[in-house]
Structure formats: structure tokens, C-alpha cells
N, C-alpha and C. Protein backbone atom coordinates (compact mmCIF):
# COMPACT_ATOMS: atom_id res chain seq x y z
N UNK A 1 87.26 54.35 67.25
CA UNK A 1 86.75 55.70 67.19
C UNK A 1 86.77 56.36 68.57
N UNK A 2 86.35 55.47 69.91
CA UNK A 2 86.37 56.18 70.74
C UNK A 2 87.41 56.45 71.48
N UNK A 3 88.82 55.38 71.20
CA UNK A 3 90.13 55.62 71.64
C UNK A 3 90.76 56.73 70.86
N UNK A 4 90.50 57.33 69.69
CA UNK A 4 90.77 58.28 69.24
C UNK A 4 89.94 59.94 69.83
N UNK A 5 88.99 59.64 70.17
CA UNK A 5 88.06 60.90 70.55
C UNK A 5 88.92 60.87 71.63
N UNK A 6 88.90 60.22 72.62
CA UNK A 6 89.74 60.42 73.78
C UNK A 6 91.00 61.01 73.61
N UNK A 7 91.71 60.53 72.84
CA UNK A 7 93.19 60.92 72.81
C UNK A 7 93.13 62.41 72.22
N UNK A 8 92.03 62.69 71.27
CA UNK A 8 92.38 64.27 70.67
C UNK A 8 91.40 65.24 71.87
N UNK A 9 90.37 64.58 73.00
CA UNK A 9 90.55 65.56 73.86
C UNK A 9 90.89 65.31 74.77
N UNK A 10 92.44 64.23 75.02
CA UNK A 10 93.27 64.88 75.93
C UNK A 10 94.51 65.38 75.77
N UNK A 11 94.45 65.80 74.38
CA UNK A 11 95.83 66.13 73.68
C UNK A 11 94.94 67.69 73.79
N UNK A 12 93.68 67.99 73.78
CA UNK A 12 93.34 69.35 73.44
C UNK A 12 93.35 70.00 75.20
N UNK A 13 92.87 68.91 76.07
CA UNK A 13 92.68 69.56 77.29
C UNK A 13 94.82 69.50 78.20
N UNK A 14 95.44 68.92 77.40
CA UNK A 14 96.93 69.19 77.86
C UNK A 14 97.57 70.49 77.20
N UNK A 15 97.22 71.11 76.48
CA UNK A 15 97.38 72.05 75.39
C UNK A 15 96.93 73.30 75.92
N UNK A 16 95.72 73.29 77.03
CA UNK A 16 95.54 74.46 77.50
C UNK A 16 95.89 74.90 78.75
N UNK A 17 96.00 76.15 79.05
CA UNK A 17 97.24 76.44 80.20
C UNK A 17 96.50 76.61 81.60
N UNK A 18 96.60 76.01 82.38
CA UNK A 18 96.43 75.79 83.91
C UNK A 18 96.62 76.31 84.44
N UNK A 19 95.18 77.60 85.43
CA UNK A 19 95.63 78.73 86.19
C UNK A 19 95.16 78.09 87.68
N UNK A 20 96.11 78.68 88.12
CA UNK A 20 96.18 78.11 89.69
C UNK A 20 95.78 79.31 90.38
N UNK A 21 94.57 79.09 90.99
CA UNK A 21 94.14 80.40 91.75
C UNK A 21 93.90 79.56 92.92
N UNK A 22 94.24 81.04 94.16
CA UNK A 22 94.43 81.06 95.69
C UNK A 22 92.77 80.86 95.77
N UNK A 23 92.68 80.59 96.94
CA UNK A 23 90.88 80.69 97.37
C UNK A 23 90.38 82.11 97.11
N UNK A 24 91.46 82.92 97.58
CA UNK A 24 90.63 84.33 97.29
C UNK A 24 90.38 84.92 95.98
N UNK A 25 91.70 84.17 95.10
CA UNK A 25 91.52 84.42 93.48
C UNK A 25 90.24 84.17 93.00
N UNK A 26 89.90 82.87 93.49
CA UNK A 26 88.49 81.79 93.09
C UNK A 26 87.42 82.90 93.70
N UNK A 27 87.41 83.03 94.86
CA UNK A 27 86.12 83.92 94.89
C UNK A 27 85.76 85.23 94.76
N UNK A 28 87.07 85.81 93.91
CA UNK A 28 86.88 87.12 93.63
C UNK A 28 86.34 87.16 92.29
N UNK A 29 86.07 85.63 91.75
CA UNK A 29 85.57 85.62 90.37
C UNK A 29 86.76 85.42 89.04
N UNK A 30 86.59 85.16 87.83
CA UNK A 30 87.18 85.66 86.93
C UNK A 30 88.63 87.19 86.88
N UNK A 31 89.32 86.71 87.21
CA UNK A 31 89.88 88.42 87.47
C UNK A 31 91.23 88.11 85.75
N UNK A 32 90.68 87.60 84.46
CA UNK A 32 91.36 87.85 83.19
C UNK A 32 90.38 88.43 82.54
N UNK A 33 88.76 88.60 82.65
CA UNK A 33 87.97 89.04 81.92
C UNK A 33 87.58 91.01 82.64
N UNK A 34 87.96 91.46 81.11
CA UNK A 34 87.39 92.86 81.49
C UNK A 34 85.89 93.10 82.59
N UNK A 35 86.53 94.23 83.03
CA UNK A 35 84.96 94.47 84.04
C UNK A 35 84.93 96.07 83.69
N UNK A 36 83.70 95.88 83.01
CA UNK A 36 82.86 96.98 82.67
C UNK A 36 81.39 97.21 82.83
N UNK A 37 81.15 98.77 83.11
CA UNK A 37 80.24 99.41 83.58
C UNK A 37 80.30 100.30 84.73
N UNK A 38 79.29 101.04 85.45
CA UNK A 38 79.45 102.04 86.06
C UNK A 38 80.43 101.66 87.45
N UNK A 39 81.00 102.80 88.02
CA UNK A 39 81.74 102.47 89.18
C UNK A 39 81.19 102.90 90.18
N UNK A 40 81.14 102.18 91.65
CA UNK A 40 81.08 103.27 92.76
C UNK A 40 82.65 103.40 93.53
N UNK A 41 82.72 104.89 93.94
CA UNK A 41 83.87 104.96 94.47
C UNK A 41 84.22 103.90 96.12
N UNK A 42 84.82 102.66 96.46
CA UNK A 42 85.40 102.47 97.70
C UNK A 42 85.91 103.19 98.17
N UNK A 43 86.94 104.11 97.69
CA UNK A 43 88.22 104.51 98.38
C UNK A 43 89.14 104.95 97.41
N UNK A 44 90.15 105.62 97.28
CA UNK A 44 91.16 106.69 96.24
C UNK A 44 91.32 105.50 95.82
N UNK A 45 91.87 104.54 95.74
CA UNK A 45 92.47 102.91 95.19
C UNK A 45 91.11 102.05 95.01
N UNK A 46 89.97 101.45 94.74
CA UNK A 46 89.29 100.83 94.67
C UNK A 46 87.81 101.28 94.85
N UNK A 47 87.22 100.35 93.65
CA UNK A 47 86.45 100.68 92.93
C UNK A 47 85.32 99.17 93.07
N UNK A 48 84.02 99.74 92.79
CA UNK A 48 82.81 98.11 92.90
C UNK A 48 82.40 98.84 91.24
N UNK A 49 82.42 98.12 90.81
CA UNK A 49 81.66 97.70 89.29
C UNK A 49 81.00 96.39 89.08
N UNK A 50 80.10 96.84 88.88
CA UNK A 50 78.89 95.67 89.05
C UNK A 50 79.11 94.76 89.90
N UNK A 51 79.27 95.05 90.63
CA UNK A 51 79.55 93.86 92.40
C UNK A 51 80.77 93.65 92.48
N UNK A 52 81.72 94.37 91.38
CA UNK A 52 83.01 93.02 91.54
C UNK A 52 84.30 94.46 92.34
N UNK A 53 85.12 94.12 93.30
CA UNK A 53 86.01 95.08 93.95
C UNK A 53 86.76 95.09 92.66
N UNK A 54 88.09 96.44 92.87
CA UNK A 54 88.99 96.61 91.78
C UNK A 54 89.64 97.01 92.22
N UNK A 55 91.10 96.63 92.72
CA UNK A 55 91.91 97.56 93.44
C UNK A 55 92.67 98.08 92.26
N UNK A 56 92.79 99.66 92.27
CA UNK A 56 93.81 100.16 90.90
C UNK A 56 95.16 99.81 91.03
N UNK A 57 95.60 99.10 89.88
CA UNK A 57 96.91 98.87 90.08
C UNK A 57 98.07 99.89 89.60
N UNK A 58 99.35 99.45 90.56
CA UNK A 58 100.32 100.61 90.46
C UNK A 58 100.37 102.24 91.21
N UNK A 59 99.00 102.10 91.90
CA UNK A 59 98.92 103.46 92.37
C UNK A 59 98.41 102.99 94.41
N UNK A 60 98.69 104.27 95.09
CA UNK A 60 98.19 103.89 96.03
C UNK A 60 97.83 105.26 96.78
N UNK A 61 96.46 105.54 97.04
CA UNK A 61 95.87 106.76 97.67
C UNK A 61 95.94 106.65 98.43
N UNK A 62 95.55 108.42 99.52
CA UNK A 62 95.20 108.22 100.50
C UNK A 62 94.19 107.40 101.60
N UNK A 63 94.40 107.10 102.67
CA UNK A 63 93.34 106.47 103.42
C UNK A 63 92.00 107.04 103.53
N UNK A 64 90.57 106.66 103.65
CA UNK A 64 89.58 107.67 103.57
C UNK A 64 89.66 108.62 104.81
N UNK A 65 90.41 108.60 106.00
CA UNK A 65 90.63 108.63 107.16
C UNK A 65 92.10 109.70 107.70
N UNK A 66 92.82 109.71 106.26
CA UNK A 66 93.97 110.48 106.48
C UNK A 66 93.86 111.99 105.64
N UNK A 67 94.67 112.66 106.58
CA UNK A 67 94.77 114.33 106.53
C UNK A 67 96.11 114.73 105.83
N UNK A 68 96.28 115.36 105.07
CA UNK A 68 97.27 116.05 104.45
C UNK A 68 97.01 117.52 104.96
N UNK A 69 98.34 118.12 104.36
CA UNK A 69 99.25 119.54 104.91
C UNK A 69 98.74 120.44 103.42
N UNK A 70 98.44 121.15 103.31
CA UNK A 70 97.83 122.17 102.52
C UNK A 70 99.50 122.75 102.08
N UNK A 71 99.65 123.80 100.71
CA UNK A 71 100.95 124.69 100.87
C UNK A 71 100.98 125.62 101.89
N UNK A 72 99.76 126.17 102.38
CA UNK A 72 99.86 126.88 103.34
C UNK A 72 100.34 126.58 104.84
N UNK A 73 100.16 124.75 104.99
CA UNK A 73 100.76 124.01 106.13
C UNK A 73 99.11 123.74 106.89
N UNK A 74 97.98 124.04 106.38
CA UNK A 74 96.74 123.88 107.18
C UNK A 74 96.35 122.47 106.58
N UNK A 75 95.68 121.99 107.82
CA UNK A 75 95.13 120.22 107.05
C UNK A 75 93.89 120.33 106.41
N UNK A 76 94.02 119.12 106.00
CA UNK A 76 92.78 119.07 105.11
C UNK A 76 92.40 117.24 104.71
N UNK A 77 91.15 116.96 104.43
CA UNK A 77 90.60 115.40 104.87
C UNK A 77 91.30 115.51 103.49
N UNK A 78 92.76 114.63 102.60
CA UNK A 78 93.05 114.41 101.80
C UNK A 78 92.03 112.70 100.61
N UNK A 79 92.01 112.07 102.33
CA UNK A 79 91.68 110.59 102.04
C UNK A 79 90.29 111.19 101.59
N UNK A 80 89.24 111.67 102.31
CA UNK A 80 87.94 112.00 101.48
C UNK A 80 87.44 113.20 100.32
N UNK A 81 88.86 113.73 100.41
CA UNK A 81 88.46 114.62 99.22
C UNK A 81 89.42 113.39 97.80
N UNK A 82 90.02 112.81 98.02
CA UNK A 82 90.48 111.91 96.87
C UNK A 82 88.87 110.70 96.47
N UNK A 83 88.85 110.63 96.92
CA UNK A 83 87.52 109.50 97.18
C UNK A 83 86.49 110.90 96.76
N UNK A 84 85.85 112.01 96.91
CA UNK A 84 84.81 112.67 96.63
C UNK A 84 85.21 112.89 94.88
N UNK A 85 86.61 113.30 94.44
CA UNK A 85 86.44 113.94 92.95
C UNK A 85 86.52 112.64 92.25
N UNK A 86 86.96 111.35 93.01
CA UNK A 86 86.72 110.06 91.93
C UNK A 86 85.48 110.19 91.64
N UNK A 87 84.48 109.71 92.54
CA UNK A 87 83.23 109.72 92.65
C UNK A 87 82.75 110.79 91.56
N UNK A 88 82.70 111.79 91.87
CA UNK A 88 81.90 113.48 90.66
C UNK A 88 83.13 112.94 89.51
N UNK A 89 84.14 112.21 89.35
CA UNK A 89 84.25 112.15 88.03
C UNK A 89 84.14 110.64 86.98
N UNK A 90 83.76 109.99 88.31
CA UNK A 90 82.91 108.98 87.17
C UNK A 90 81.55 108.69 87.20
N UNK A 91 80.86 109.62 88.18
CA UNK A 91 79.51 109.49 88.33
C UNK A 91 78.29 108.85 87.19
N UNK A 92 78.51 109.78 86.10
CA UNK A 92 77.73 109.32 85.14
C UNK A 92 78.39 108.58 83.91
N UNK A 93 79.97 108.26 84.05
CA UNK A 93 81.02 107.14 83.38
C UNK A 93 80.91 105.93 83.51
N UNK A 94 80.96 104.96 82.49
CA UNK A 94 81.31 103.61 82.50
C UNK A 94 82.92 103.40 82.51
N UNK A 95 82.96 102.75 82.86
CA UNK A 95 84.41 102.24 83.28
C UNK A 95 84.46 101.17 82.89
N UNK A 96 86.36 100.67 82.10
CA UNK A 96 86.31 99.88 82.05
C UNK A 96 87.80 99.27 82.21
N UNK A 97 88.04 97.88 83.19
CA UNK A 97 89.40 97.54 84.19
C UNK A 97 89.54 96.39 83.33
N UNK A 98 91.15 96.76 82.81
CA UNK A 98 91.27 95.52 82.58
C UNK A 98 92.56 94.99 84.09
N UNK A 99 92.06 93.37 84.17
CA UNK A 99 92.84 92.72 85.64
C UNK A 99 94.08 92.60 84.96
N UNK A 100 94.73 92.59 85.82
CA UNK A 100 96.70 92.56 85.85
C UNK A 100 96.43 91.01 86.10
N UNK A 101 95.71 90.10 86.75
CA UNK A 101 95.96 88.50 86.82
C UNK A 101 96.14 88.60 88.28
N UNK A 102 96.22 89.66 89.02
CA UNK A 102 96.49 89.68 90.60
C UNK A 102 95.33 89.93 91.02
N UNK A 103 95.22 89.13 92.37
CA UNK A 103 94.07 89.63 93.35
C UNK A 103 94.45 89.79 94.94
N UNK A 104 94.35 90.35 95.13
CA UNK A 104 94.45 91.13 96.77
C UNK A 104 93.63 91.87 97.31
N UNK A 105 93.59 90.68 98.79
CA UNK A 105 92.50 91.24 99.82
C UNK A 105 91.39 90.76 98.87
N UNK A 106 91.00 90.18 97.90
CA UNK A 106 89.48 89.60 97.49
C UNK A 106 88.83 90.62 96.47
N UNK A 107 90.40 91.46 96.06
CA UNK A 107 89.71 92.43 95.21
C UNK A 107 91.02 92.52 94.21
N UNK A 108 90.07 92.27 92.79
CA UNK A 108 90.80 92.14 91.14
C UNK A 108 91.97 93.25 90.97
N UNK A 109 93.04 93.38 91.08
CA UNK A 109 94.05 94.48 90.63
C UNK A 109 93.86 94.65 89.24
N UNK A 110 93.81 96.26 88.76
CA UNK A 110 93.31 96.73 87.41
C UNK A 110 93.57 97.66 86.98
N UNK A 111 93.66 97.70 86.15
CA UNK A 111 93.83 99.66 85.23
C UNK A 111 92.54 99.50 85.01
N UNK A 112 92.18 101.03 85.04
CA UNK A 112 90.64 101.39 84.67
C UNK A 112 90.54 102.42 83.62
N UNK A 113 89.89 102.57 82.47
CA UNK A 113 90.12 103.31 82.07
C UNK A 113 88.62 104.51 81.92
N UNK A 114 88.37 105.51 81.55
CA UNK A 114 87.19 105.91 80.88
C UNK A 114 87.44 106.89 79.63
N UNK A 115 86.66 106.35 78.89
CA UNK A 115 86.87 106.88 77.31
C UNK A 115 88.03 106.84 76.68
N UNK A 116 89.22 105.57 77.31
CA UNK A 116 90.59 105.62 76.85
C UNK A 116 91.19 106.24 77.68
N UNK A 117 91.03 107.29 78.52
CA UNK A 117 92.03 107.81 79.60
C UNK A 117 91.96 106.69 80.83
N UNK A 118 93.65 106.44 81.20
CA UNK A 118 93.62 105.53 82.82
C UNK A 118 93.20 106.18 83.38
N UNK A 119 91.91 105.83 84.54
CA UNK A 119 92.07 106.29 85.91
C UNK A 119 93.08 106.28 86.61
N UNK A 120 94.12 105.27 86.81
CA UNK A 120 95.02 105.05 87.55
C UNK A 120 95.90 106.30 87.42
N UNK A 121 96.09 106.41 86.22
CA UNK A 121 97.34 107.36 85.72
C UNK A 121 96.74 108.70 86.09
N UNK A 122 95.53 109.47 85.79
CA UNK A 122 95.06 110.51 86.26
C UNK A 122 95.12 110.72 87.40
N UNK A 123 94.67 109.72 88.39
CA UNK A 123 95.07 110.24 90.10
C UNK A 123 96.46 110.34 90.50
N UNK A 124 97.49 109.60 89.48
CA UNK A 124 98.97 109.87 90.20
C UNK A 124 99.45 110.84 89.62
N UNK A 125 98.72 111.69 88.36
CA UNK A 125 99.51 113.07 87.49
C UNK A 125 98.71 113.91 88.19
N UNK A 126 97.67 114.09 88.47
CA UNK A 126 96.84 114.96 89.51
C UNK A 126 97.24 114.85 90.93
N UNK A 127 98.42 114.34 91.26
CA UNK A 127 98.87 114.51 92.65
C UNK A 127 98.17 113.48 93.78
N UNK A 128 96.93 112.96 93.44
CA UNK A 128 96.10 112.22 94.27
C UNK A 128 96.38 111.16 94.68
N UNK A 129 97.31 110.92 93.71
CA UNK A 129 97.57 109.17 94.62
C UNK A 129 99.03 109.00 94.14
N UNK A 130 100.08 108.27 94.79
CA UNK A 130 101.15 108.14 94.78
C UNK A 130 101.72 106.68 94.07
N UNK A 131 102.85 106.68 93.21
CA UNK A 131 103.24 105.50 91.94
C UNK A 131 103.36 104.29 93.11
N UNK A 132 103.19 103.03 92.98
CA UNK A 132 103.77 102.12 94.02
C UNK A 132 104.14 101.14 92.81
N UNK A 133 105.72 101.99 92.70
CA UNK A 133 106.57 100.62 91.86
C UNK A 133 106.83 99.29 92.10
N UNK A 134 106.38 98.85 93.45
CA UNK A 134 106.80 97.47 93.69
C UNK A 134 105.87 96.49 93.05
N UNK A 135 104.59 97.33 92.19
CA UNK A 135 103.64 96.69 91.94
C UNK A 135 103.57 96.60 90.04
N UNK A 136 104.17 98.17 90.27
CA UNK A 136 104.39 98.52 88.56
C UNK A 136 105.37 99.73 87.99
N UNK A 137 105.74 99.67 87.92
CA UNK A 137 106.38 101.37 87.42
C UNK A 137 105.64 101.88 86.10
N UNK A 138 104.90 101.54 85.61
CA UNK A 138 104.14 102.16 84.55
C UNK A 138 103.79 104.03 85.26
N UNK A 139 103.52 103.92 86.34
CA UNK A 139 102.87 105.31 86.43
C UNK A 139 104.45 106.80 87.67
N UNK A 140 105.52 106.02 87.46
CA UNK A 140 106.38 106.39 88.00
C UNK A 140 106.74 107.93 87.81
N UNK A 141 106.63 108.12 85.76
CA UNK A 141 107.10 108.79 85.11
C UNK A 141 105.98 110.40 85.22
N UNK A 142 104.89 109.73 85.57
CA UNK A 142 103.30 111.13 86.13
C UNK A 142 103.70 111.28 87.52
N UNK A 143 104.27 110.29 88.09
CA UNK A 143 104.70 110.80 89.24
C UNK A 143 105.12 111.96 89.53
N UNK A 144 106.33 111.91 88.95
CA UNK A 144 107.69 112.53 89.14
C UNK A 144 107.26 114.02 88.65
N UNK A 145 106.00 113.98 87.30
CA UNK A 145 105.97 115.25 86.78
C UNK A 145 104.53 116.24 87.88
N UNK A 146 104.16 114.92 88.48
CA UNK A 146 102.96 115.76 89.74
C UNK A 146 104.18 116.65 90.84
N UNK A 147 104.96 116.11 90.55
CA UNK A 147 106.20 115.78 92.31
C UNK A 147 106.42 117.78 91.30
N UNK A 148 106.90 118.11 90.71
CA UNK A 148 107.58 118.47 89.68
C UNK A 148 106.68 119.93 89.79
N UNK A 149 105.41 119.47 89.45
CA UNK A 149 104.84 120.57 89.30
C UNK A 149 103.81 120.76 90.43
N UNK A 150 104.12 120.27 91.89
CA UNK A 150 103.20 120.66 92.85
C UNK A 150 102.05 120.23 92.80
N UNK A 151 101.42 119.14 92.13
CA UNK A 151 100.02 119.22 92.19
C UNK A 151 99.61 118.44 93.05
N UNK A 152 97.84 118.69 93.39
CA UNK A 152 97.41 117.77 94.35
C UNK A 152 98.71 117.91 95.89
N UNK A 153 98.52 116.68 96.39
CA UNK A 153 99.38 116.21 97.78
C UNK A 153 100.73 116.95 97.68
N UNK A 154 101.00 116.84 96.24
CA UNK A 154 102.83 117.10 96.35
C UNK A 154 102.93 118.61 96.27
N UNK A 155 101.85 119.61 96.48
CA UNK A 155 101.89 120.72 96.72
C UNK A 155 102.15 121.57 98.45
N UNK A 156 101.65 120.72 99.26
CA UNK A 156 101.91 120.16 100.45
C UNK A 156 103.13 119.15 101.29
N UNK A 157 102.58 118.60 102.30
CA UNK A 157 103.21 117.11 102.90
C UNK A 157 102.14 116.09 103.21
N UNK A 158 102.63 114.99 103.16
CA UNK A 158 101.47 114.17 103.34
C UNK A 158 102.40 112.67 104.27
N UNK A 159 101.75 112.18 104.82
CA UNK A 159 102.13 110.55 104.98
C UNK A 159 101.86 109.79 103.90
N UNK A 160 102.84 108.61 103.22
CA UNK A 160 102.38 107.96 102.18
C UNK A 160 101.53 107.29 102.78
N UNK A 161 100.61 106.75 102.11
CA UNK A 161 99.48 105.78 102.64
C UNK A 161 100.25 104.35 102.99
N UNK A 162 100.94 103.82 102.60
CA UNK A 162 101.59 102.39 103.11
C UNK A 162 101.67 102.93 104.19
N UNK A 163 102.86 103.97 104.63
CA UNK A 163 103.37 104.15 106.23
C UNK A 163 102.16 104.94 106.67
N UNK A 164 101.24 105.50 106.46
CA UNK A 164 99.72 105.76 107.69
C UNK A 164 99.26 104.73 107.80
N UNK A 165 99.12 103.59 106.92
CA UNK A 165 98.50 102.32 106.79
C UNK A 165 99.51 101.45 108.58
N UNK A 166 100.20 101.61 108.58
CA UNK A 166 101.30 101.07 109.52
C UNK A 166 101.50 101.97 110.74
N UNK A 167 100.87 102.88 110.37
CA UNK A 167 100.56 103.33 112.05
C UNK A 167 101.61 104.98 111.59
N UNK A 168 102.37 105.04 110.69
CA UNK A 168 103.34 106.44 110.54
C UNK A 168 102.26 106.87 110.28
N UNK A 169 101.90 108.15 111.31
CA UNK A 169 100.83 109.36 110.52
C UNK A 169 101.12 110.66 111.22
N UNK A 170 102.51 110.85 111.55
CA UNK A 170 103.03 112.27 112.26
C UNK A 170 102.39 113.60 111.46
N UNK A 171 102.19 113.37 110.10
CA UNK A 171 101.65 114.52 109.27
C UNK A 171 100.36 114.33 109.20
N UNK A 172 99.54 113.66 109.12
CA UNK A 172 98.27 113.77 109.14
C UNK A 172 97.89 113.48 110.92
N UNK A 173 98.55 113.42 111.67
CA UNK A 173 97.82 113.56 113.07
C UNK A 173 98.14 115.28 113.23
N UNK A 174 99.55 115.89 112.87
CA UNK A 174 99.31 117.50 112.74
C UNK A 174 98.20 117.89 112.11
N UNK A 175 97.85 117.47 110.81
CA UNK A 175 97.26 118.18 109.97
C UNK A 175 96.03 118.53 110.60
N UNK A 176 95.48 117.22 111.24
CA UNK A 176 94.18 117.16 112.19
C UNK A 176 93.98 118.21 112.76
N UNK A 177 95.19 118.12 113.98
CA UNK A 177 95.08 119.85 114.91
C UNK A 177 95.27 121.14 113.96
N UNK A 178 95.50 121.34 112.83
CA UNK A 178 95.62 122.21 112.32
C UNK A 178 94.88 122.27 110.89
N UNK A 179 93.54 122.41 111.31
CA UNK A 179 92.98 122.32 110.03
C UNK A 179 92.29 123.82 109.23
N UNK A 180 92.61 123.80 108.35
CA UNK A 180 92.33 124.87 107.13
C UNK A 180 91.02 125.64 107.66
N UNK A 181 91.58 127.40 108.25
CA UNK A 181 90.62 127.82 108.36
C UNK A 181 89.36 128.25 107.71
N UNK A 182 89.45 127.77 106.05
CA UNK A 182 88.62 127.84 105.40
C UNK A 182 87.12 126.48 105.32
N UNK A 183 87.82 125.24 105.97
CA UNK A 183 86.97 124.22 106.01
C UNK A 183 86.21 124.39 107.61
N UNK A 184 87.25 124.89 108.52
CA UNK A 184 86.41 125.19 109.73
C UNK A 184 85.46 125.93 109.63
N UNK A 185 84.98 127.05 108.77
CA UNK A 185 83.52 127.73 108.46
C UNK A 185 82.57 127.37 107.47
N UNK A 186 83.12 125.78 107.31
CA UNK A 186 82.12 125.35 106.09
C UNK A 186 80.90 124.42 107.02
């Protein structure tokens, strides 16, 4: 009896599939189980829900720190006004991410959604954050129609956030000296 108990649970524990997580996978928690509930905004890309980071996957915002070019050519804090309308628009939203199985930097990669609409996809059709196909092309196609119809950033110029991330920030170090005479009297 007990050479049989053994054998059917190690025929049951060979049967199930073996995830190999990095140290940072391991201590970012669970990143296959949904994470739901309220969000606070990190940053245009990432999100804390109930303690746990979320970097949005497929998309990549501005820095909180970087300036974009207005159509008029005047700057403007792009990185904290992307980060302020996340914030006022999930303020009183639950959210809910499901993980892609990736973790980076110690934080779960995710689509988020609220009430069925992606977050992800809303900041890259609203111009706010830019597709990063190397990660996904799911959001390529809102791209192209933000690019298309001017909205948000692509109404302007901006540095992509990878190259400000890397030190390229020729457009947001202009934008700086030239900022929107409408925010200078606020």
C-alpha cells in the first residue's frame, strides 16, 4: 500500500510543471495570480496594488522627470502630467492585472484592466505612453492611430522614454528652457 501511495504521488508531483523563478521572480511574489484592487499611481508605467509593483506591459511612459514639446513647441512636465491623469483616473477604481509570467526590476509585468477597459491600451491610444514591441505588439495598432490623430505626446515632440532613460533628452532639456507660458502663471 505504501509503495503504491508513493508511486501515484510521484507520478502526480512529475506531472506538474516546474517554474523556475530568478530571485527577483521569488520575491516579487506570485506574479501568475491576478492582482486586484485599488491602485496607487508609481509612474506612467507602474502601478502598487495592494503592496505588490506592476509594471504595464507593452507600453512605456514618460519619465516622472521628463518634459515634452507642446504643438505650439512650449514644454510641458509630460512625465508628471502622465502620472497625475493615471492617478484622477483610477482614484476611486479597482484594478485588475493580469501578469504576463515576467518580472522586471522586482516588479510583476501586466495588463491592467478597469471595468474591462486595458489601462495599458488607453495610455498608448491617448498618446501617453508609447507601444514597446520588443515586449509585445498587442498595443502597436493604438499606437499608430494616437501617431495618426495627434493625440497626447504625438501632438508635439517628445524623447522616447528608453532614449531619456539613457541619457538622449535633447527635447525635453529644450522643453525645460522653454516652458508653456500658460504653466509659468500657474
Amino acid at each position: 500500500m505504501k509503495k503504491i501511495l508513493f508511486m501515484m504521488s510521484a507520478l502526480l508531483l512529475s506531472s506538474m510543471p516546474v517554474a523556475a523563478y530568478s530571485k527577483d521572480q521569488t520575491e516579487a511574489g506570485a506574479n501568475t495570480q491576478d492582482v486586484v484592487g485599488r491602485a496607487s499611481v508609481v509612474d506612467g508605467d507602474t502601478l502598487d496594488v495592494r503592496g505588490v509593483r506592476i509594471r504595464l506591459m507593452g507600453i512605456d511612459a514618460p519619465e516622472s522627470g521628463q518634459w515634452c514639446l507642446n504643438q505650439n513647441n512650449f514644454g510641458y512636465p509630460c512625465g508628471k502630467d502622465v502620472a497625475f491623469w493615471l492617478s484622477s483616473w483610477l482614484e476611486t477604481k479597482n484594478v485588475s492585472c493580469v501578469p504576463s509570467g515576467r518580472v522586471t526590476h522586482g516588479r510583476i509585468v501586466a495588463e491592467c484592466f478597469v471595468d474591462g477597459v486595458s489601462v495599458n491600451d488607453t495610455l498608448v491610444s491617448n498618446g501617453m505612453a508609447t507601444a514597446e514591441a520588443r515586449h509585445s505588439r498587442k498595443f502597436l495598432v493604438s499606437e499608430e492611430k494616437a501617431i495618426r490623430q495627434k493625440r497626447g505626446m504625438w501632438s508635439g515632440r517628445f524623447d522616447r522614454p528608453s532614449q531619456y532613460r539613457r541619457g538622449v533628452n535633447e527635447v525635453s532639456s529644450f522643453a525645460k528652457s522653454n516652458i508653456d507660458p500658460v504653466l509659468k502663471n500657474k
